[in-house]
Protein backbone atom coordinates (compact mmCIF):
# COMPACT_ATOMS: atom_id res chain seq x y z
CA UNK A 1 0.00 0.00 0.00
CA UNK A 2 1.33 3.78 -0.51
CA UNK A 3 1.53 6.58 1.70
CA UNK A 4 -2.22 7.83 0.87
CA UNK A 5 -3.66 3.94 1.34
CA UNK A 6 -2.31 3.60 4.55
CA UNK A 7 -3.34 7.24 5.94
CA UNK A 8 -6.52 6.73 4.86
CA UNK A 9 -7.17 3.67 6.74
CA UNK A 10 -5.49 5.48 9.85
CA UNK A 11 -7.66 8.33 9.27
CA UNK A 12 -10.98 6.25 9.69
CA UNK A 13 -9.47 3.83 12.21
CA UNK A 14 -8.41 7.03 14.60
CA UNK A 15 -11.88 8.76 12.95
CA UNK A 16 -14.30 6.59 14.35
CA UNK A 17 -14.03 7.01 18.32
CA UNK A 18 -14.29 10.95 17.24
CA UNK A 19 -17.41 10.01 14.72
CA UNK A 20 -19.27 8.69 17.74
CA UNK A 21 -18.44 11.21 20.48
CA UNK A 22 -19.25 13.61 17.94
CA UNK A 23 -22.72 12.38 17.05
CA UNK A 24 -23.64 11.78 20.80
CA UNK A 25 -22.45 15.53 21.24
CA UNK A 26 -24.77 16.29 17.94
CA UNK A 27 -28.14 14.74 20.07
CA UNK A 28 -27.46 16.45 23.21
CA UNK A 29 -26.79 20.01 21.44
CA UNK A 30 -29.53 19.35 18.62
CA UNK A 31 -32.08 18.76 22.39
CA UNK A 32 -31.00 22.18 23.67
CA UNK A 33 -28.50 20.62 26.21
CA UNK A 34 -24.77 21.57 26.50
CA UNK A 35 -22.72 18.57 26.63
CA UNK A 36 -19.16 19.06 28.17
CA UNK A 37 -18.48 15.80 29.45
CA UNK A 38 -17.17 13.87 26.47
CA UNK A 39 -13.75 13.79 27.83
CA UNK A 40 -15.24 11.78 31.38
CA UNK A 41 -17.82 9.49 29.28
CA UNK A 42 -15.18 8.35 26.85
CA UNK A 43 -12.76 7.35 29.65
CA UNK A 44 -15.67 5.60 31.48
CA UNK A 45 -16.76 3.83 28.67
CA UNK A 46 -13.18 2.52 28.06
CA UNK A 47 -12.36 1.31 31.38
CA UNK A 48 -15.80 -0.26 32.01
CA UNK A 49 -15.12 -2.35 28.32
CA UNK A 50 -11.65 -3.03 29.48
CA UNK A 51 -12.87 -4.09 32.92
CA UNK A 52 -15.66 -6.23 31.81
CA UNK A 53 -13.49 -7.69 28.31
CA UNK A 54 -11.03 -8.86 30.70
CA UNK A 55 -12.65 -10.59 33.30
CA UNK A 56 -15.70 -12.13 30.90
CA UNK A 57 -14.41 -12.52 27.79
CA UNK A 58 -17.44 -11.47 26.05
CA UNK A 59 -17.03 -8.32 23.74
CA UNK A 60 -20.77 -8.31 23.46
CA UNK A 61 -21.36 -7.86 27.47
CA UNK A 62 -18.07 -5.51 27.52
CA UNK A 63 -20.07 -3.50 24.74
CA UNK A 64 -23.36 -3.21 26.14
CA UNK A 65 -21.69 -2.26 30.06
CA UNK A 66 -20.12 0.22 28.55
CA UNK A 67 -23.33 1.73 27.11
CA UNK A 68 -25.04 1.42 30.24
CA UNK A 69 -22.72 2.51 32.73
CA UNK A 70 -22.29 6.27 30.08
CA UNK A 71 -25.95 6.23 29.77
CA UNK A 72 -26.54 6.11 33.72
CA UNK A 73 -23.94 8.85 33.60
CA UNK A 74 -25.88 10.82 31.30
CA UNK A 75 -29.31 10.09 33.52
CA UNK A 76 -27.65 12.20 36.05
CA UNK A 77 -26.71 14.80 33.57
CA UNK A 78 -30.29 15.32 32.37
CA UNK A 79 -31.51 15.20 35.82
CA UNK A 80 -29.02 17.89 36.92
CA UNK A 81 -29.63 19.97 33.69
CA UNK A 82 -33.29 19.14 32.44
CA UNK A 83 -34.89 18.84 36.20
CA UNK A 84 -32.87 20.95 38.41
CA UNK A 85 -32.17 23.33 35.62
CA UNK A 86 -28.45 23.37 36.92
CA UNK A 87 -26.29 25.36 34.80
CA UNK A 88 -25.18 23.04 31.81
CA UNK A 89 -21.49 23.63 31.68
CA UNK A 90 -20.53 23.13 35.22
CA UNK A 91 -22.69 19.95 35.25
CA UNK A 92 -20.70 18.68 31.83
CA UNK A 93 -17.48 19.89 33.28
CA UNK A 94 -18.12 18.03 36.82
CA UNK A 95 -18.65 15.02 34.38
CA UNK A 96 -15.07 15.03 32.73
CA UNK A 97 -13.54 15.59 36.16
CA UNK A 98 -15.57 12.77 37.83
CA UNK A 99 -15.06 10.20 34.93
CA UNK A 100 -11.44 11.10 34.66
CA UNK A 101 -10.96 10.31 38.14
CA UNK A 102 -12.72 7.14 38.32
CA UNK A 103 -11.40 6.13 35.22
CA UNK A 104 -8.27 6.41 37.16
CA UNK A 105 -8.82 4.56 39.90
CA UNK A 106 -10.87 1.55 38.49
CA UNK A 107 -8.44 1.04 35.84
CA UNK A 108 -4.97 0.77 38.28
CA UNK A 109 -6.19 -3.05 38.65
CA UNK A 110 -6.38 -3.54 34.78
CA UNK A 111 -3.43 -1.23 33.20
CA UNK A 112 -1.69 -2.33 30.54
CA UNK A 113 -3.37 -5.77 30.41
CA UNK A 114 -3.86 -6.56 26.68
CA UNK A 115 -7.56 -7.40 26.09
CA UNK A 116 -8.78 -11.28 24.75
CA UNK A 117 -9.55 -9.55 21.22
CA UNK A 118 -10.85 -6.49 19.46
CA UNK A 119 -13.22 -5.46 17.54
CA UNK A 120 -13.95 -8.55 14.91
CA UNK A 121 -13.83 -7.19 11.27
CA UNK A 122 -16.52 -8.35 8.52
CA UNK A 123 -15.23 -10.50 6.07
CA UNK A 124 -16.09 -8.43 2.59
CA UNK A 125 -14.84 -10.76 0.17
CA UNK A 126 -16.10 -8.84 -3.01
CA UNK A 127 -14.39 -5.38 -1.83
CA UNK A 128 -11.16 -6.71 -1.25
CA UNK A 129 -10.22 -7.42 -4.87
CA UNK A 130 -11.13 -3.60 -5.70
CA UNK A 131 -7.64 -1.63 -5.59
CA UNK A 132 -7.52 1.18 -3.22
CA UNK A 133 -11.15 0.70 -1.73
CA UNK A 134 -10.63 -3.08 -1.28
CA UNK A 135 -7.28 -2.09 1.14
CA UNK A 136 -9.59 0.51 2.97
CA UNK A 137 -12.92 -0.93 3.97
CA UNK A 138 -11.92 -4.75 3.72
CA UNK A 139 -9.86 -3.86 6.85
CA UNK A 140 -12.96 -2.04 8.31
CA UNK A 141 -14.35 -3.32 12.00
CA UNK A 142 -17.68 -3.60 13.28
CA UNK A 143 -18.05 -0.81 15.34
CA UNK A 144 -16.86 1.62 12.04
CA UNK A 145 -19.02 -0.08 9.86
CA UNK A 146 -21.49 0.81 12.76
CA UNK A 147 -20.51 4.49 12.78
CA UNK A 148 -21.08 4.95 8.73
CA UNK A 149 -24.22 3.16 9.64
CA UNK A 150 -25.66 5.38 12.41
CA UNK A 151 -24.25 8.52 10.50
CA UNK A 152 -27.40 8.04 7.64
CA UNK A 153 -29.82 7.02 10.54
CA UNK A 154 -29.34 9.92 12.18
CA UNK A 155 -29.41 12.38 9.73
CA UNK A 156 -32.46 10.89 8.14
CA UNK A 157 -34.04 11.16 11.36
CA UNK A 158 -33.09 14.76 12.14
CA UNK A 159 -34.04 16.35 9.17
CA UNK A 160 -36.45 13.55 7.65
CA UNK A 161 -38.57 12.56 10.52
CA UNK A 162 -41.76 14.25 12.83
CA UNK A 163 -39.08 12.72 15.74
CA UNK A 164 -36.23 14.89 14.44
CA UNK A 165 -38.76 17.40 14.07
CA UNK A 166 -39.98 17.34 17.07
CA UNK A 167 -36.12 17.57 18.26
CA UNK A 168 -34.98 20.48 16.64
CA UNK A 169 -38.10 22.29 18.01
CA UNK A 170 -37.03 21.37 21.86
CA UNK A 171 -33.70 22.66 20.91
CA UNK A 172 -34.65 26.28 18.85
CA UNK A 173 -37.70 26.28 21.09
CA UNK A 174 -38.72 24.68 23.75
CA UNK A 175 -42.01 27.03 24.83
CA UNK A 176 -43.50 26.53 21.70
CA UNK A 177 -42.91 22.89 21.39
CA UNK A 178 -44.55 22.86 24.37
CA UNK A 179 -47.66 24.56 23.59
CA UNK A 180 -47.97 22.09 20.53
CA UNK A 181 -48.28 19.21 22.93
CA UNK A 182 -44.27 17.99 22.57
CA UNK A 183 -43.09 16.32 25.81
CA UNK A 184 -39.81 18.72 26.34
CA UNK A 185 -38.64 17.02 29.24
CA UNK A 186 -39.03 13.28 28.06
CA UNK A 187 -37.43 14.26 24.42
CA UNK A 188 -34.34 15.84 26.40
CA UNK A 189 -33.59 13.01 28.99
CA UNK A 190 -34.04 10.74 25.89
CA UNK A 191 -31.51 12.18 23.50
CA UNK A 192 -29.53 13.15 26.53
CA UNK A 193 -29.11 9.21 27.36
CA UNK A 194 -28.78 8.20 23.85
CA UNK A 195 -26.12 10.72 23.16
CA UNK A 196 -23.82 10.20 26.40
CA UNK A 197 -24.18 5.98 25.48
CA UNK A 198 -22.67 7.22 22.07
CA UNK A 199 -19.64 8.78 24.20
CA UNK A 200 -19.12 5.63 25.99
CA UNK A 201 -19.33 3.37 22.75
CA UNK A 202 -16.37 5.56 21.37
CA UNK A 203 -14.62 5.16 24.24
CA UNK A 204 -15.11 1.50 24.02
CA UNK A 205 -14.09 1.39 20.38
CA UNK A 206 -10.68 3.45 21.27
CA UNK A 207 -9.41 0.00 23.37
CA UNK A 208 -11.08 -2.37 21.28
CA UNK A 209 -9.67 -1.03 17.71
CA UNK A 210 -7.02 1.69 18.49
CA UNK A 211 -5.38 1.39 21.49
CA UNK A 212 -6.29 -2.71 22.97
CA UNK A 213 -5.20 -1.86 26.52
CA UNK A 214 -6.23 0.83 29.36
CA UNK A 215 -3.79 3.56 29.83
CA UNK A 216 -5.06 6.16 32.44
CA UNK A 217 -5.96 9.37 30.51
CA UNK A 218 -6.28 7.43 27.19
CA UNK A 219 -8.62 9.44 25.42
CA UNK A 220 -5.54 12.25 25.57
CA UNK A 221 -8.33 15.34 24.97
CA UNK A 222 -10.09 13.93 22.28
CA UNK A 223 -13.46 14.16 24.24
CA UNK A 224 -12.81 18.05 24.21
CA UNK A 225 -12.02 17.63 20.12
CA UNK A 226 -15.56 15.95 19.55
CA UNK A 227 -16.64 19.34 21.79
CA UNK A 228 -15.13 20.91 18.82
CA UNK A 229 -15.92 18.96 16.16
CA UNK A 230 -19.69 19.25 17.15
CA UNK A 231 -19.48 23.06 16.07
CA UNK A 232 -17.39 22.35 13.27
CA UNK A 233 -19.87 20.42 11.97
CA UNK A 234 -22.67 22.62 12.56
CA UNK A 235 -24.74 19.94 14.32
CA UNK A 236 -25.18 18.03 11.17
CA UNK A 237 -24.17 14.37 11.17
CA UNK A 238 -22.89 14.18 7.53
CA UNK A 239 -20.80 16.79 8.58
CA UNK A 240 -19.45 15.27 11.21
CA UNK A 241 -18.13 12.19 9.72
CA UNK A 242 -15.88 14.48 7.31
CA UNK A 243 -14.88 16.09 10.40
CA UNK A 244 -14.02 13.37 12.24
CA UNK A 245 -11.86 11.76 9.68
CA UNK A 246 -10.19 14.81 8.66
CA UNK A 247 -9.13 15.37 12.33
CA UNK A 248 -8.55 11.34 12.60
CA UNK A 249 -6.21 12.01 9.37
CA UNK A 250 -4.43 14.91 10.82
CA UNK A 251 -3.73 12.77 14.24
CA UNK A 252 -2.06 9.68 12.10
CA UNK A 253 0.15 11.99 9.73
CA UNK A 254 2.58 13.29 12.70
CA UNK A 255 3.10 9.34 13.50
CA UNK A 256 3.66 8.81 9.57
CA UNK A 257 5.84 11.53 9.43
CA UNK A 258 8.20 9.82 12.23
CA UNK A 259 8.73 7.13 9.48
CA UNK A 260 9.62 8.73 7.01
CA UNK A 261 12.56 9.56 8.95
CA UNK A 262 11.63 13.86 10.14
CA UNK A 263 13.77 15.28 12.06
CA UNK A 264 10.51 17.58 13.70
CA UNK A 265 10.38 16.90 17.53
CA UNK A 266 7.47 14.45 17.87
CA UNK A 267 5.50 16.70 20.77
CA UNK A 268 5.62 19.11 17.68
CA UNK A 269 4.00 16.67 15.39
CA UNK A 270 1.63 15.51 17.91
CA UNK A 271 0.27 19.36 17.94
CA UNK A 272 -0.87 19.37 14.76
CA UNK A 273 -4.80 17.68 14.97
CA UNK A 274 -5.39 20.54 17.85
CA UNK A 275 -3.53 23.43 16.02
CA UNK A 276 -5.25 22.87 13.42
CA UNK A 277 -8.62 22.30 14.89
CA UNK A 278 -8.53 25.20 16.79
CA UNK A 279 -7.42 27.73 13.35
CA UNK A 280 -10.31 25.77 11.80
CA UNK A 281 -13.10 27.08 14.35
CA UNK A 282 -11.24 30.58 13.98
CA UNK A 283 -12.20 30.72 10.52
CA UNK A 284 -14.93 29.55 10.34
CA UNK A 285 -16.56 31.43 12.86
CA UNK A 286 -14.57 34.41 10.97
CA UNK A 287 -16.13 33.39 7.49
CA UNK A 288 -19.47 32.98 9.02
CA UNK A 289 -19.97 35.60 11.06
CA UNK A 290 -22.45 37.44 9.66
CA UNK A 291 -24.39 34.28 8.67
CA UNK A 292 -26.64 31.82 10.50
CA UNK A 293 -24.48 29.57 12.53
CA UNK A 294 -26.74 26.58 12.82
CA UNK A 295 -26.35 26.94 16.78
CA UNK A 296 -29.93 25.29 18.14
CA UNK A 297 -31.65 28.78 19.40
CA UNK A 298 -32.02 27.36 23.10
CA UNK A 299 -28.78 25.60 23.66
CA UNK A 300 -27.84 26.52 26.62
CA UNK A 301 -31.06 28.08 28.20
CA UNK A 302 -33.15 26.08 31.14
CA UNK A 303 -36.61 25.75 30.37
CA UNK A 304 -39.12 26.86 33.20
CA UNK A 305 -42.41 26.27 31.88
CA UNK A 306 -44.17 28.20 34.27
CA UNK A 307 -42.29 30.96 32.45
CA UNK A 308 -43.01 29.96 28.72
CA UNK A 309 -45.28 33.67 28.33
């Protein structure tokens, strides 16, 4: 394979944990809700696969803890945010820190174990004699095939369905999709869940295809880069997955450059997904700044119904 073949497949392999953060950022955001807590949910969901891999065996069970444990997680998030109406970043925020730290300490037991397997990858016979395409998605797992998957579902639903309809008026506005008899509440803590299990499934996928081991703080900021990539896609999912694999790309070049033999310190080369990620959202909010932004209207804001009028 050449240069572009193998940076490619590095690009989607690294791409995917950041697809599915991203698109579980995408349904909290598109619901109204501020979700800072990427960085904790990721981490959670990685230790509780590693935790469960290794002492089971079952990828299946690892796969479906992991949900759960995130989507408890993100129970307590739309309790705090949706019920209690407690301000959305420091509840996000005390999410990272808590997950971080009890990342930390339930992983000590399991570091640096290698997990029984990873993520099996479907057998495509028929792609696999196609040049180029054949060396990229006949080396595709489960969970990725998943991710390209979920990325049509979800767009389909969010701009093709009454349910994406009725989501996108929680998160513009919430008063008047109350008046026309939408259940605000029960469409948040749903979305809420569903995105924060997303979170956990990337994490999941970051031990099971990228990294097979627990390493405390393995995520290394990329919960706070789906953050990112959720504006820089404009909280549209098709978006995202170009987003995702351009930043995935960007993360596997400063490893490829090391082979070729650069002489460019690698803590330089290791900069370059968040220095570039960070001039991106410059410019973009520069370039756009006089248009619509795409921001859901009542992101952010706690709704009081009493208060709708």
């Amino acid at each position: 394979m050449d240069f572009t073949t193998q940076l490619l497949i590095a690009a989607i392999s690294a791409g995917t944990p950041l697809l599915l953060a991203t698109l579980g950022g995408i349904l909290n955001e598109r619901a109204g809700i501020i979700q800072l807590g990427a960085e904790g949910l990721m981490l959670m969901g990685a230790v509780t696969t590693c935790m469960v891999y290794i002492r089971s065996g079952n990828l299946l069970l690892a796969l479906l803890a992991a949900i759960a444990v995130t989507a408890v997680l993100g129970l307590v998030h739309a309790f705090l945010c949706v019920t209690l109406r407690a301000n959305q970043t420091m509840s996000g925020l005390a999410m990272t820190l808590f997950g971080s730290g009890l990342s930390a300490y339930l992983g000590k037991s399991i570091s640096g174990i290698p997990l029984p397997g990873t993520s099996p990858k479907l057998d495509l016979g028929w792609v696999k004699g196609i040049p180029v395409a054949g060396d990229i998605f006949g080396r595709m797992d489960g969970l990725t095939w998943f991710s390209l998957l979920l990325v049509l579902v979800l767009h389909l639903l969010i701009h093709r369905t009454s349910w994406g309809l009725h989501l996108r008026a929680v998160g513009d506005s919430p008063a008047t999709a109350d008046v026309m008899g939408i259940r605000v509440q029960l469409i948040r803590y749903s979305y809420i869940t569903a995105g924060t299990a997303l979170m956990g499934l990337a994490g999941a996928d970051m031990v099971l295809a990228y990294a097979p081991t627990w390493n405390e703080g393995l995520t290394a900021g990329r919960g706070w880069i789906a953050v990112g990539l959720v504006i820089f896609a404009r909280w549209n999912p098709l978006r995202a997955l170009f987003c995702a694999y351009f930043f995935g790309a960007l993360d596997s070049l400063g490893f490829r450059i090391q082979l070729l033999g650069s002489m460019i310190p690698p803590y330089f080369l290791k900069m370059i997904p968040y220095v570039v990620t960070i001039l991106v959202l410059m410019y973009l909010g520069y370039r756009n700044r006089n248009k619509p932004s795409g921001t859901p209207e009542s992101l952010g804001t706690p709704y009081i119904r009493e208060q709708r009028f």
